[in-house]
N, C-alpha and C. Protein backbone atom coordinates (compact mmCIF):
# COMPACT_ATOMS: atom_id res chain seq x y z
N UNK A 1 86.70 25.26 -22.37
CA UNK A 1 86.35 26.65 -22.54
C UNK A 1 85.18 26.76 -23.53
N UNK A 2 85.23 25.76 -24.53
CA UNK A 2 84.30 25.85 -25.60
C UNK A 2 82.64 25.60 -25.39
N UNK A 3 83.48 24.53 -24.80
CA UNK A 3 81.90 24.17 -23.59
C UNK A 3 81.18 24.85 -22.90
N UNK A 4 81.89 25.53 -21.80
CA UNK A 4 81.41 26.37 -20.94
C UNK A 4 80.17 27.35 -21.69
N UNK A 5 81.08 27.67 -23.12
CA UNK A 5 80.63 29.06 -23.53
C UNK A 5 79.05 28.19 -24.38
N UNK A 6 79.24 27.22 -23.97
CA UNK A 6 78.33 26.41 -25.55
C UNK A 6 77.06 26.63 -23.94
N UNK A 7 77.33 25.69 -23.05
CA UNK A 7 76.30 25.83 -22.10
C UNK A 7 75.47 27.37 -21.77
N UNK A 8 76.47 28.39 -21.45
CA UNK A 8 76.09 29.70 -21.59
C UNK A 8 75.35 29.97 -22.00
N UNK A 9 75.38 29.89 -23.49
CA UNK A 9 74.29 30.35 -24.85
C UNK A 9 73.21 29.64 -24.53
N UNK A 10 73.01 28.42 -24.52
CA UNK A 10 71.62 27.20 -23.75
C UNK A 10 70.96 28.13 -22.86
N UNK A 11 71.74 28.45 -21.57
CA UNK A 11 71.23 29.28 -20.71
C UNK A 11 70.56 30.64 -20.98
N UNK A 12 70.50 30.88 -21.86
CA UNK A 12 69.95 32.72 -22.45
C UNK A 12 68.71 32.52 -23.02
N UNK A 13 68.45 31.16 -23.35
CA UNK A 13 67.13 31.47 -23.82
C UNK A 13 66.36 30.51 -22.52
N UNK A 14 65.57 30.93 -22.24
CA UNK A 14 64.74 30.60 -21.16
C UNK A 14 63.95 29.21 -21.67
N UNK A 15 63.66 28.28 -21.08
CA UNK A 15 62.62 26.99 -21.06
C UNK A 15 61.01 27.52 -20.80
N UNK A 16 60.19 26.65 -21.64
CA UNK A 16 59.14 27.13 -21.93
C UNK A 16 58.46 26.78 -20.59
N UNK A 17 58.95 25.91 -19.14
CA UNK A 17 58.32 26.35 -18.20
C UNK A 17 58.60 27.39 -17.36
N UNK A 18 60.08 27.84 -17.59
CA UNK A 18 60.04 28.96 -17.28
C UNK A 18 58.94 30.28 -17.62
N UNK A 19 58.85 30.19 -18.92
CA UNK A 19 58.29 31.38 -19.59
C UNK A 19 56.87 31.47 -19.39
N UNK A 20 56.22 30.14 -19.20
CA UNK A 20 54.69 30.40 -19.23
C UNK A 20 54.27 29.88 -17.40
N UNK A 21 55.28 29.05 -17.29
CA UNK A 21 54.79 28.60 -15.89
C UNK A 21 54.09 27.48 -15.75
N UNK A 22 53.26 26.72 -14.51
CA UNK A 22 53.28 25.31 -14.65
C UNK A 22 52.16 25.09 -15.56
N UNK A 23 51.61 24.47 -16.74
CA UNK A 23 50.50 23.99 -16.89
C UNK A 23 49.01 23.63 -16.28
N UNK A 24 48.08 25.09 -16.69
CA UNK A 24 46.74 24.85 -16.13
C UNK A 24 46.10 23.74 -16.66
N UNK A 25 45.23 22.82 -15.97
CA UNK A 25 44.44 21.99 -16.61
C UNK A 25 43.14 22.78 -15.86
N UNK A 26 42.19 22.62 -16.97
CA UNK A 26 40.68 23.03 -16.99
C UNK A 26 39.74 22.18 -17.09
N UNK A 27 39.00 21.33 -16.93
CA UNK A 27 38.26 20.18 -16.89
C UNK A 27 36.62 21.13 -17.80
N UNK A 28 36.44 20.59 -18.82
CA UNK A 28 35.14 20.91 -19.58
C UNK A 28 33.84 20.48 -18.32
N UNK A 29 33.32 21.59 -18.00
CA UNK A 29 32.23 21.47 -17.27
C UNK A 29 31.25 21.96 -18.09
N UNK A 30 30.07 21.33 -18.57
CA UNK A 30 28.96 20.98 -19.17
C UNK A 30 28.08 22.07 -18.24
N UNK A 31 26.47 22.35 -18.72
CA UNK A 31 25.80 22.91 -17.76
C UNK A 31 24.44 22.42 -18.31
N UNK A 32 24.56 21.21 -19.16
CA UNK A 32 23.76 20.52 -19.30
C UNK A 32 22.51 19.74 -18.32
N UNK A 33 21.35 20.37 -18.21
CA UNK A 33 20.83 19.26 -17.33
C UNK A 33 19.84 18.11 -17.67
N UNK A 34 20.39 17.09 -17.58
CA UNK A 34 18.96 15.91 -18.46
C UNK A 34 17.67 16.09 -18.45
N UNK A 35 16.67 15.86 -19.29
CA UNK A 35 15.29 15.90 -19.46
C UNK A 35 14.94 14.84 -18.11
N UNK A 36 14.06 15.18 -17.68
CA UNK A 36 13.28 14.09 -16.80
C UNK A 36 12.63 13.13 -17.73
N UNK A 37 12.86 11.65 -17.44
CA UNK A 37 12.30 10.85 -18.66
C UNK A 37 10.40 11.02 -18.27
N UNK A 38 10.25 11.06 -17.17
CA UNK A 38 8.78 11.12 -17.02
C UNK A 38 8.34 12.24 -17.38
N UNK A 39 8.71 13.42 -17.48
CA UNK A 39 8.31 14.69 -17.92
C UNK A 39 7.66 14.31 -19.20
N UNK A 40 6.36 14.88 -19.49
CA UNK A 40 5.65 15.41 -20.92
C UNK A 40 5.90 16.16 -21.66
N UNK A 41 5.92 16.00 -22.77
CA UNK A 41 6.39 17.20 -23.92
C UNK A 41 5.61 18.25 -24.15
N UNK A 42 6.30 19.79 -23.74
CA UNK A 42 5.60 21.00 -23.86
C UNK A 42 4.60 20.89 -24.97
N UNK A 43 3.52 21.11 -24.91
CA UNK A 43 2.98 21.83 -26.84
C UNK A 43 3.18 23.33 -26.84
N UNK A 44 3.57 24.10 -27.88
CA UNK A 44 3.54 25.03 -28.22
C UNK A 44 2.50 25.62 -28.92
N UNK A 45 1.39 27.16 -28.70
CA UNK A 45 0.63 26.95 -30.04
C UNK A 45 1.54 28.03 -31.11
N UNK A 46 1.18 27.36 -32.21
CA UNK A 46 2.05 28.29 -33.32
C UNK A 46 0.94 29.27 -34.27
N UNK A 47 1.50 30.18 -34.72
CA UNK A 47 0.51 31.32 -35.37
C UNK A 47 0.33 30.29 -36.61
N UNK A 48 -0.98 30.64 -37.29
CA UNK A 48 -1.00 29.78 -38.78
C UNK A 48 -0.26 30.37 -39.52
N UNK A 49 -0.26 31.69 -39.82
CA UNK A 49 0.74 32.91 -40.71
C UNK A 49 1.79 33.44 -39.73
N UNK A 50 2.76 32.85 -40.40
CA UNK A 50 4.22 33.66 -39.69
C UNK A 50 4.38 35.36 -39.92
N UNK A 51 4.16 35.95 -39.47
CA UNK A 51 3.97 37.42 -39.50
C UNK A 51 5.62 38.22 -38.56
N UNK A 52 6.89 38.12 -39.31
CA UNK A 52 7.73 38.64 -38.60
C UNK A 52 8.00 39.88 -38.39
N UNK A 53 7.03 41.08 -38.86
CA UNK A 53 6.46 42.39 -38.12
C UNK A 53 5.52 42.39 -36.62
N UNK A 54 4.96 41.10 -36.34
CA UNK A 54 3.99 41.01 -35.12
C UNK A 54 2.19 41.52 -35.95
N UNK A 55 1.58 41.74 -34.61
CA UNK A 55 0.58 42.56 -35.04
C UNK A 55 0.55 43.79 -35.50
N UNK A 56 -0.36 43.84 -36.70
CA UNK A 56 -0.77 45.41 -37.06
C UNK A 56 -2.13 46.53 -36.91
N UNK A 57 -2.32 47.48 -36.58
CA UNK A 57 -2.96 48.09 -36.07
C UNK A 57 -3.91 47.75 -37.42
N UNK A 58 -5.37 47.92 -37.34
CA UNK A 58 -6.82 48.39 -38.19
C UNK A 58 -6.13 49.29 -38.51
N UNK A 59 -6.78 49.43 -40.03
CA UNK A 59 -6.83 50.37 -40.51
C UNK A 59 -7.56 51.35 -40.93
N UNK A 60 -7.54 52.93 -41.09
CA UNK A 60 -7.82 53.68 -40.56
C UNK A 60 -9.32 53.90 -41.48
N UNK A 61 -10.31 54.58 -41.13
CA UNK A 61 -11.43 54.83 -41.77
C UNK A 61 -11.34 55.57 -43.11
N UNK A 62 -10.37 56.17 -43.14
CA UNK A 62 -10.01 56.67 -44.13
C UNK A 62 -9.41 55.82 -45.43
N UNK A 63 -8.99 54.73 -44.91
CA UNK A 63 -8.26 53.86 -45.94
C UNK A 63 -9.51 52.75 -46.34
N UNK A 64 -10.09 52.61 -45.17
CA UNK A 64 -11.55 51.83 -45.53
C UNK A 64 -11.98 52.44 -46.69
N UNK A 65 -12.60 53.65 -46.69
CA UNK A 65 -13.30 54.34 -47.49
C UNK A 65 -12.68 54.49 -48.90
N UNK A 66 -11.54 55.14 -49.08
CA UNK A 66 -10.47 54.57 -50.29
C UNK A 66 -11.02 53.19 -50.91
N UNK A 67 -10.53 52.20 -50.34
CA UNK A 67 -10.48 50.85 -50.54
C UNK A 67 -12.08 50.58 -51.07
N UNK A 68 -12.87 51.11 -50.27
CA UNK A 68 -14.40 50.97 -51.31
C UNK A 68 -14.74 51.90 -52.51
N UNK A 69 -14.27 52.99 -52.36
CA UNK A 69 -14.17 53.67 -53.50
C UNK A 69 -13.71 52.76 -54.85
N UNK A 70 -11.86 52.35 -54.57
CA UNK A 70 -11.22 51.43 -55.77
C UNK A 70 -12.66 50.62 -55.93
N UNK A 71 -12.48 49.79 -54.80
CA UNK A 71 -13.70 48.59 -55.37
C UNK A 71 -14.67 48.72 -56.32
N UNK A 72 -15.59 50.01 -56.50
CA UNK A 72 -16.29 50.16 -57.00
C UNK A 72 -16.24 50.54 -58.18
N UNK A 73 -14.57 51.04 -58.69
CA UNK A 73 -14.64 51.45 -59.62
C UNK A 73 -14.48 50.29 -60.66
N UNK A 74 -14.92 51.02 -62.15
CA UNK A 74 -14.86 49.95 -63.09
C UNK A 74 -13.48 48.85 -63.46
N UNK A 75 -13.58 47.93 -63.92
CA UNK A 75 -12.40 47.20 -64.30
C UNK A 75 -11.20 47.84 -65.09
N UNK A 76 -11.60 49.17 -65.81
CA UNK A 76 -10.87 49.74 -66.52
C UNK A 76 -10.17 50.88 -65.89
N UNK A 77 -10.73 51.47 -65.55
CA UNK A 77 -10.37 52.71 -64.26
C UNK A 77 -9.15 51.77 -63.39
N UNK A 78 -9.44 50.79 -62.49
CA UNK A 78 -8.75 50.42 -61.59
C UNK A 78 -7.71 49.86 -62.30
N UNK A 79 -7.20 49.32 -63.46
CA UNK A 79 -6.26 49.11 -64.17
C UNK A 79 -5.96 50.68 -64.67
N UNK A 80 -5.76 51.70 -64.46
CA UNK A 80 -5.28 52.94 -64.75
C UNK A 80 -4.62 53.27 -62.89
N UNK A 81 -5.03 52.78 -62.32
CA UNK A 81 -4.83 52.85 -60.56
C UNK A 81 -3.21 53.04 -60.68
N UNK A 82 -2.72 52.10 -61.02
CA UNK A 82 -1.26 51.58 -61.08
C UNK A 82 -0.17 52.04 -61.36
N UNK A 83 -0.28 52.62 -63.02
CA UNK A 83 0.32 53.15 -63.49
C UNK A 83 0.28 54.74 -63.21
N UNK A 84 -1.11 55.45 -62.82
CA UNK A 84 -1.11 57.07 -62.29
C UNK A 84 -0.08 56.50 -60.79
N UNK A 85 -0.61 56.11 -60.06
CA UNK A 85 0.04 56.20 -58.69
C UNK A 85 1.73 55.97 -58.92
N UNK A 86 2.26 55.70 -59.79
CA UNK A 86 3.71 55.54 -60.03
C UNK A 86 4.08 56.46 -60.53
N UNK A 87 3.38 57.34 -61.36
CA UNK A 87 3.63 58.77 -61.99
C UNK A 87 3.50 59.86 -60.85
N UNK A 88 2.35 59.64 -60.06
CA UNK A 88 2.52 60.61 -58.97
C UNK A 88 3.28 60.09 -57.81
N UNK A 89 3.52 59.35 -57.39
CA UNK A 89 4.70 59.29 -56.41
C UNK A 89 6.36 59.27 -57.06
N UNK A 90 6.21 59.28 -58.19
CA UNK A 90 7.61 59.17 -58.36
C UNK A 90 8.40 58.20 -59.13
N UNK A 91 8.07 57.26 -58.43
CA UNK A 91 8.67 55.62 -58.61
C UNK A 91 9.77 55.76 -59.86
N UNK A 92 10.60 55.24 -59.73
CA UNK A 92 11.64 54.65 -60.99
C UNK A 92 11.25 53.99 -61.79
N UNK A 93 11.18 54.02 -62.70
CA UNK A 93 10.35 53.20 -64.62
C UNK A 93 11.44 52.41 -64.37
N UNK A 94 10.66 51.08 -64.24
CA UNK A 94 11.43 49.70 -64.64
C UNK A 94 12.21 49.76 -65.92
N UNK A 95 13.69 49.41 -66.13
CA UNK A 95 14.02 49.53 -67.33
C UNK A 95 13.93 48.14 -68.30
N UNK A 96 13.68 47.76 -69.52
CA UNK A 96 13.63 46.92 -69.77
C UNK A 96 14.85 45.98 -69.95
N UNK A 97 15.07 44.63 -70.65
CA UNK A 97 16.90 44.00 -70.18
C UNK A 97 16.88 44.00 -71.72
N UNK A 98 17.53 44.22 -72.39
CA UNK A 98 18.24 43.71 -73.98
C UNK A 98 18.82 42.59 -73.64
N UNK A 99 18.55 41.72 -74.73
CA UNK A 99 18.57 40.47 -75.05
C UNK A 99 19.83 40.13 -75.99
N UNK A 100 19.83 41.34 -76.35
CA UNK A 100 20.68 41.17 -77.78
C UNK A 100 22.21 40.70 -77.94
N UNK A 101 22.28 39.82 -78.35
CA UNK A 101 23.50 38.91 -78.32
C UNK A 101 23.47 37.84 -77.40
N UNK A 102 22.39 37.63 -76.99
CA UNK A 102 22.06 36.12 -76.16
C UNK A 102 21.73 35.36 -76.53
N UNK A 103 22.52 33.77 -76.60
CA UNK A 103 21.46 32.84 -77.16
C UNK A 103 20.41 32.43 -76.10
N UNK A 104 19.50 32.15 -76.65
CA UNK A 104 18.33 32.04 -76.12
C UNK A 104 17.79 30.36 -76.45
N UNK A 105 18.44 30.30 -77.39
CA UNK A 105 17.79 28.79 -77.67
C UNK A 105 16.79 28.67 -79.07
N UNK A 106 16.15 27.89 -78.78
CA UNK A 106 15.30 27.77 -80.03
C UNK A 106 13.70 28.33 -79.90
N UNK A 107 13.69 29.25 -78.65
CA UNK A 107 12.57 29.88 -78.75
C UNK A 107 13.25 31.28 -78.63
N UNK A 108 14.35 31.56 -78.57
CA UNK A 108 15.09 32.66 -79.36
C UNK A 108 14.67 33.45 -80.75
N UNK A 109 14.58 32.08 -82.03
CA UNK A 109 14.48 32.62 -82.95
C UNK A 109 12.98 33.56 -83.00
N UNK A 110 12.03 32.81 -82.72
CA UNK A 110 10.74 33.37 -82.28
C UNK A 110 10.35 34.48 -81.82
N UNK A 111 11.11 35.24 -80.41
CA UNK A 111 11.31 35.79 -79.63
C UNK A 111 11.78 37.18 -80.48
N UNK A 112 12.73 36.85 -81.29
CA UNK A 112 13.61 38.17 -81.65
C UNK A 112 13.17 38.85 -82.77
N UNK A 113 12.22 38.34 -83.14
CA UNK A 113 11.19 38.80 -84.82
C UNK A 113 10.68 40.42 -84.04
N UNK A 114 9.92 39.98 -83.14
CA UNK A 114 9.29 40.67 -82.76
C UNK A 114 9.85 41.97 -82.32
N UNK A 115 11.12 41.34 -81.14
CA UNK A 115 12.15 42.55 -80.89
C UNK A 115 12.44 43.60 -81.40
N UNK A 116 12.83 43.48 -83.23
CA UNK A 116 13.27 44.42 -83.82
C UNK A 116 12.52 45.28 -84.24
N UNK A 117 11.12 44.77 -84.45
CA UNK A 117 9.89 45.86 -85.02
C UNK A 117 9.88 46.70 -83.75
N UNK A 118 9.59 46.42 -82.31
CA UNK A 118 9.61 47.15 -81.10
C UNK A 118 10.82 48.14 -80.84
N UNK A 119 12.04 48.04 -81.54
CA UNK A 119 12.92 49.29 -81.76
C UNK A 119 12.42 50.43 -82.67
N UNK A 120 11.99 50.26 -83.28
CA UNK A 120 11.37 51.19 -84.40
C UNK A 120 10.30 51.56 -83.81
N UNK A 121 9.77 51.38 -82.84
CA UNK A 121 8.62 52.39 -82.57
C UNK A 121 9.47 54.03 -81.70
N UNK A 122 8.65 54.36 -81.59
CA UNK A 122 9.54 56.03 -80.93
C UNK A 122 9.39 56.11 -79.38
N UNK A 123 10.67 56.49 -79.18
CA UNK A 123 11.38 56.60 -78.03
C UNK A 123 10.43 57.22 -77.03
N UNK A 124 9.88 56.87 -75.74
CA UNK A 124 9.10 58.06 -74.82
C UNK A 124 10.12 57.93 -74.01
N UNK A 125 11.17 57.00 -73.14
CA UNK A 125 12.05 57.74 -71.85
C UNK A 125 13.15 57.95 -72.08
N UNK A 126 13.65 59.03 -72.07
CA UNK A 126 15.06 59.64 -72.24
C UNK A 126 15.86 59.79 -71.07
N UNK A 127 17.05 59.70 -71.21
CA UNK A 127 18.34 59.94 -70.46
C UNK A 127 18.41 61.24 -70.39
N UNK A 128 19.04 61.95 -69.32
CA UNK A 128 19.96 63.21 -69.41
C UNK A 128 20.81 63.27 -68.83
N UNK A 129 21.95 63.81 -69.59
CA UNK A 129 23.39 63.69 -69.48
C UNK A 129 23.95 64.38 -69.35
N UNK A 130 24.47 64.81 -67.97
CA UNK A 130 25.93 66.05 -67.86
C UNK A 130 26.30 66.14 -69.10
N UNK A 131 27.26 66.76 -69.59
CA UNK A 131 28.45 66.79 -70.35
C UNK A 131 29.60 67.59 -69.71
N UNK A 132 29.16 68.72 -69.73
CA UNK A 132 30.21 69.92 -68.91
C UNK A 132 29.99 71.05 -68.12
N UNK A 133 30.48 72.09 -67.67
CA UNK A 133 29.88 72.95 -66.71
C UNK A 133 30.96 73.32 -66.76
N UNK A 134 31.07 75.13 -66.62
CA UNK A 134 31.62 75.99 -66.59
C UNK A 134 32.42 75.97 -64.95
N UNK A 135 33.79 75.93 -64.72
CA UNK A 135 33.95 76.08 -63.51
C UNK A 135 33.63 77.21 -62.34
N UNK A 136 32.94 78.26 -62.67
CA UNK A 136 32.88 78.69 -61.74
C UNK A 136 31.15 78.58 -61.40
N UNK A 137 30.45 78.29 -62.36
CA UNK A 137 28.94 77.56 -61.92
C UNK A 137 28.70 76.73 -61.44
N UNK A 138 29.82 75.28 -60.73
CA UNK A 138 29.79 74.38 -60.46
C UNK A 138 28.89 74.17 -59.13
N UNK A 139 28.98 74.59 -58.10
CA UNK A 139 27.76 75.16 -57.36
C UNK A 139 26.05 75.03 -57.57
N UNK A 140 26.23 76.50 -58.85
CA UNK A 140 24.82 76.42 -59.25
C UNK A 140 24.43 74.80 -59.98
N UNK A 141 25.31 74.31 -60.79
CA UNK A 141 24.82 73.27 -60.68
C UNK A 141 24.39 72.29 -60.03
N UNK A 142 25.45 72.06 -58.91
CA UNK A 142 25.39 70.99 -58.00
C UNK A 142 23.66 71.58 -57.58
N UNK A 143 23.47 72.67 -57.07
CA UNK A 143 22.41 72.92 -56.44
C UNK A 143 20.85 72.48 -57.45
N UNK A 144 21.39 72.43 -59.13
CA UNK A 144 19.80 72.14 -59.88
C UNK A 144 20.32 70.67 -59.88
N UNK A 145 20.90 70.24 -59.63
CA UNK A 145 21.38 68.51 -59.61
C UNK A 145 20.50 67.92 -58.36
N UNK A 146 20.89 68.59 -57.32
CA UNK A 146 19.85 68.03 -55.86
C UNK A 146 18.62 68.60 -55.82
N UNK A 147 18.28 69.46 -56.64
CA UNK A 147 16.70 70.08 -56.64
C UNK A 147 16.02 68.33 -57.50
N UNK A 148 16.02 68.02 -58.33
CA UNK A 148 15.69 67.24 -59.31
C UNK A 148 16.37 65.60 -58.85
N UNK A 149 17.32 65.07 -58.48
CA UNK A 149 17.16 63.50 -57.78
C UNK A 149 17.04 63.41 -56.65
N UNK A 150 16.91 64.70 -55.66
CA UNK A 150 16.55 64.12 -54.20
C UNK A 150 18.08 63.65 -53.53
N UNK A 151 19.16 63.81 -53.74
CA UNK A 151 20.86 63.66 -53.66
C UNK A 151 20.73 64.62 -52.26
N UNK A 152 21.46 64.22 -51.66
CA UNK A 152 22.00 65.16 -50.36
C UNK A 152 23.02 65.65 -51.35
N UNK A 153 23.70 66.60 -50.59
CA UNK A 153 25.07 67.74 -51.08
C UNK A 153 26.21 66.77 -51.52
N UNK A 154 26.66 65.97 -50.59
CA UNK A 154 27.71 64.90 -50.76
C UNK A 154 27.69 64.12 -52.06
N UNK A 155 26.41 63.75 -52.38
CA UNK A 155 26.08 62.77 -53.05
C UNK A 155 25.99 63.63 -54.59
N UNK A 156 25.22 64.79 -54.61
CA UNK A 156 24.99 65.21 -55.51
C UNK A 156 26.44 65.96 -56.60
N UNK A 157 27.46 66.66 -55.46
CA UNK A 157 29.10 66.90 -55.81
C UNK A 157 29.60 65.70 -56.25
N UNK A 158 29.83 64.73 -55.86
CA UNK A 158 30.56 63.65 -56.27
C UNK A 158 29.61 62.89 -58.07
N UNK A 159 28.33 63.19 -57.99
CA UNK A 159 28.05 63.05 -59.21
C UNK A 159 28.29 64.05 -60.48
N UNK A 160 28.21 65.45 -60.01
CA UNK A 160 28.65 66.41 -61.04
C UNK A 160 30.27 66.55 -61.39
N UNK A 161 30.69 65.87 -60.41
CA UNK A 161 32.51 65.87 -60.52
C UNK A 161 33.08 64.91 -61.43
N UNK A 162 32.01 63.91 -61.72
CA UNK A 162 32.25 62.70 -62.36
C UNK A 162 31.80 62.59 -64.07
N UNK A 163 31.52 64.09 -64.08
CA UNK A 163 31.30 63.90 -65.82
C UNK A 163 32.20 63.70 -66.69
N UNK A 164 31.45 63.25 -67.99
CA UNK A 164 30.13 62.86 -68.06
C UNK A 164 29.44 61.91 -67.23
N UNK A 165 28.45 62.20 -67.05
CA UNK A 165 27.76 61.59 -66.23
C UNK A 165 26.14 61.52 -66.40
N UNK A 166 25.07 60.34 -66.01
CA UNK A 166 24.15 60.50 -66.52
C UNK A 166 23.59 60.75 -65.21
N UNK A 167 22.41 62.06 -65.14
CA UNK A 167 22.21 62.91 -64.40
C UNK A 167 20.54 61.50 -63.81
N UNK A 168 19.41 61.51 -64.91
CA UNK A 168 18.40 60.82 -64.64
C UNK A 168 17.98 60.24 -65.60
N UNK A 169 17.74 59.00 -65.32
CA UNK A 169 17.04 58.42 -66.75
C UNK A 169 15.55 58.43 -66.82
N UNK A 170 15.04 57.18 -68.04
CA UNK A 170 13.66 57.01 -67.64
C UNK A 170 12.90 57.90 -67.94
N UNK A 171 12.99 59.51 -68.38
CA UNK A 171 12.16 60.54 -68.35
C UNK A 171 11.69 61.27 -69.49
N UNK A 172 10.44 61.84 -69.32
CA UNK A 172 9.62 62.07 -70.55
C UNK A 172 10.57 62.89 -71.43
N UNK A 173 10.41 62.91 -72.48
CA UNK A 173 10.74 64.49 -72.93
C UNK A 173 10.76 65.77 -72.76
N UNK A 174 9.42 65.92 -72.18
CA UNK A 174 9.58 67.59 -71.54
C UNK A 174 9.71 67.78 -70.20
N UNK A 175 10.12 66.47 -69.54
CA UNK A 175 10.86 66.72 -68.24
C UNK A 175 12.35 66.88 -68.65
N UNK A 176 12.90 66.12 -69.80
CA UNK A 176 14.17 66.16 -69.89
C UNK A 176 14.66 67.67 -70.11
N UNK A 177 13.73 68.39 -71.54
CA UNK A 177 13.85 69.34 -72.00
C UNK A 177 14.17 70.01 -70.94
N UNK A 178 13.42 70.21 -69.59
CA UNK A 178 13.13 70.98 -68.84
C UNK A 178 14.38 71.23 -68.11
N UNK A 179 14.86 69.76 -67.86
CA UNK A 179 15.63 69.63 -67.06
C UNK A 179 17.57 70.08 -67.73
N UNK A 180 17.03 70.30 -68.73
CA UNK A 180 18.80 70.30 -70.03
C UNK A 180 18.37 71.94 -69.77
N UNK A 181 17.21 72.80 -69.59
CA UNK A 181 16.83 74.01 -69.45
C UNK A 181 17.01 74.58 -68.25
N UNK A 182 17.06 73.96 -67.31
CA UNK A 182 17.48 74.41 -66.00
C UNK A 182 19.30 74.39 -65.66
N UNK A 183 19.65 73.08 -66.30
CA UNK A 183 21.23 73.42 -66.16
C UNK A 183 22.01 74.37 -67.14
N UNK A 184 21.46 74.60 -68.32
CA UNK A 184 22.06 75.34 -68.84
C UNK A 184 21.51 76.56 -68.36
N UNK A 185 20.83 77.44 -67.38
CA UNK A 185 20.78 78.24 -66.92
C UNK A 185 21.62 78.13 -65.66
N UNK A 186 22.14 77.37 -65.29
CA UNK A 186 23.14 77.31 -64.13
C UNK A 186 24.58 77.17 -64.95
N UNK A 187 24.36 77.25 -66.01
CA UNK A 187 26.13 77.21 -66.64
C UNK A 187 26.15 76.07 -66.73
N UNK A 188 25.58 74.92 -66.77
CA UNK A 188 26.53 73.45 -67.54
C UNK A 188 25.90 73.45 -68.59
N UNK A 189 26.39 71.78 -69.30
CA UNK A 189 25.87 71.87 -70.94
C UNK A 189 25.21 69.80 -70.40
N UNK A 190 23.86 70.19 -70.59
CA UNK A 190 23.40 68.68 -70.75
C UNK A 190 22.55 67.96 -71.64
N UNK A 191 22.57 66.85 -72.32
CA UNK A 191 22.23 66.83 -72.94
C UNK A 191 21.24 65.44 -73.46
N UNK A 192 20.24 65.10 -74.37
CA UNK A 192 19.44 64.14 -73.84
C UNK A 192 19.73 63.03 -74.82
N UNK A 193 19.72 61.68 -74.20
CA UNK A 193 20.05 60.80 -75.00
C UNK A 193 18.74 59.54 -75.16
């Protein structure tokens, strides 16, 4: 009886050819076809400059004319080129890296003389800094927040929600002023560091 029931139970679980069925074999077929040994080797010609944009169009008469203009100007002028064109487009002021608390080595000691006199000169780019905002101006702010970094709506809420918060760095003084003058006319409080 014990048996019977022992075989039974064996029987309930199915054999793995049952379950999957007979074994496919697949034979690796290649689609390899051999070089002809008499065949010659392609040449390719290759560009001298790898250019992974392709070709670019001439440029325009207008940029010619520019471009001779710079040329002509003095060595001193065209070293002023650089720094105006970053003021008028915009650009982000490289920030500088502090050093301070790094060893550096033994041209460290050298290095850091100098450092400390360069703190003592006076500050030209300032921070400005949320602090707070009245809740029901939150709005008007958000709205002088995306006038001034260029923030879509999304971007610009999730930064005013997160104060304190530093609004823009890098910036003159009487942009900052300007800018601590515009939010506190929208009801927040910002302030320049």
């Amino acid at each position: 009886m014990k048996l019977l029931g022992l075989v039974k139970s064996f029987r309930v679980c199915p054999s793995i050819h049952e379950v999957i069925g007979p074994l496919q074999i697949r034979a690796f077929q290649h689609d390899f076809v051999p070089r002809d040994p008499k065949a010659k080797p392609k040449s390719y010609k290759y560009p001298q400059v790898y250019d992974p944009y392709g070709p670019r169009p001439p440029p325009s008469d207008k940029i010619i004319q520019l471009a001779e203009r710079i040329a002509a100007l003095a060595p001193e002028e065209r070293r002023q080129i650089g720094p105006t064109l970053t003021e008028r487009l915009r650009f982000p002021r490289l920030q500088s890296i502090s050093t301070e608390g790094m060893d550096l080595g033994p041209q460290g000691g050298a290095a850091a003389g100098p450092a400390k006199v360069e703190e003592k000169k006076e500050k030209t780019a300032f921070d400005v800094k949320l602090e707070k905002f009245d809740a029901p101006a939150k709005i008007k702010v958000i709205k002088e927040v995306r006038a001034f970094t260029n923030l879509g709506l999304k971007e610009a809420k999730d930064l005013v929600e997160k104060v304190p918060v530093v609004l823009k760095q890098g910036v003159s003084k009487e942009e900052a002023n300007d800018i601590i003058e515009k939010i506190k006319a929208a009801g927040g409080v910002a302030v320049m560091e």
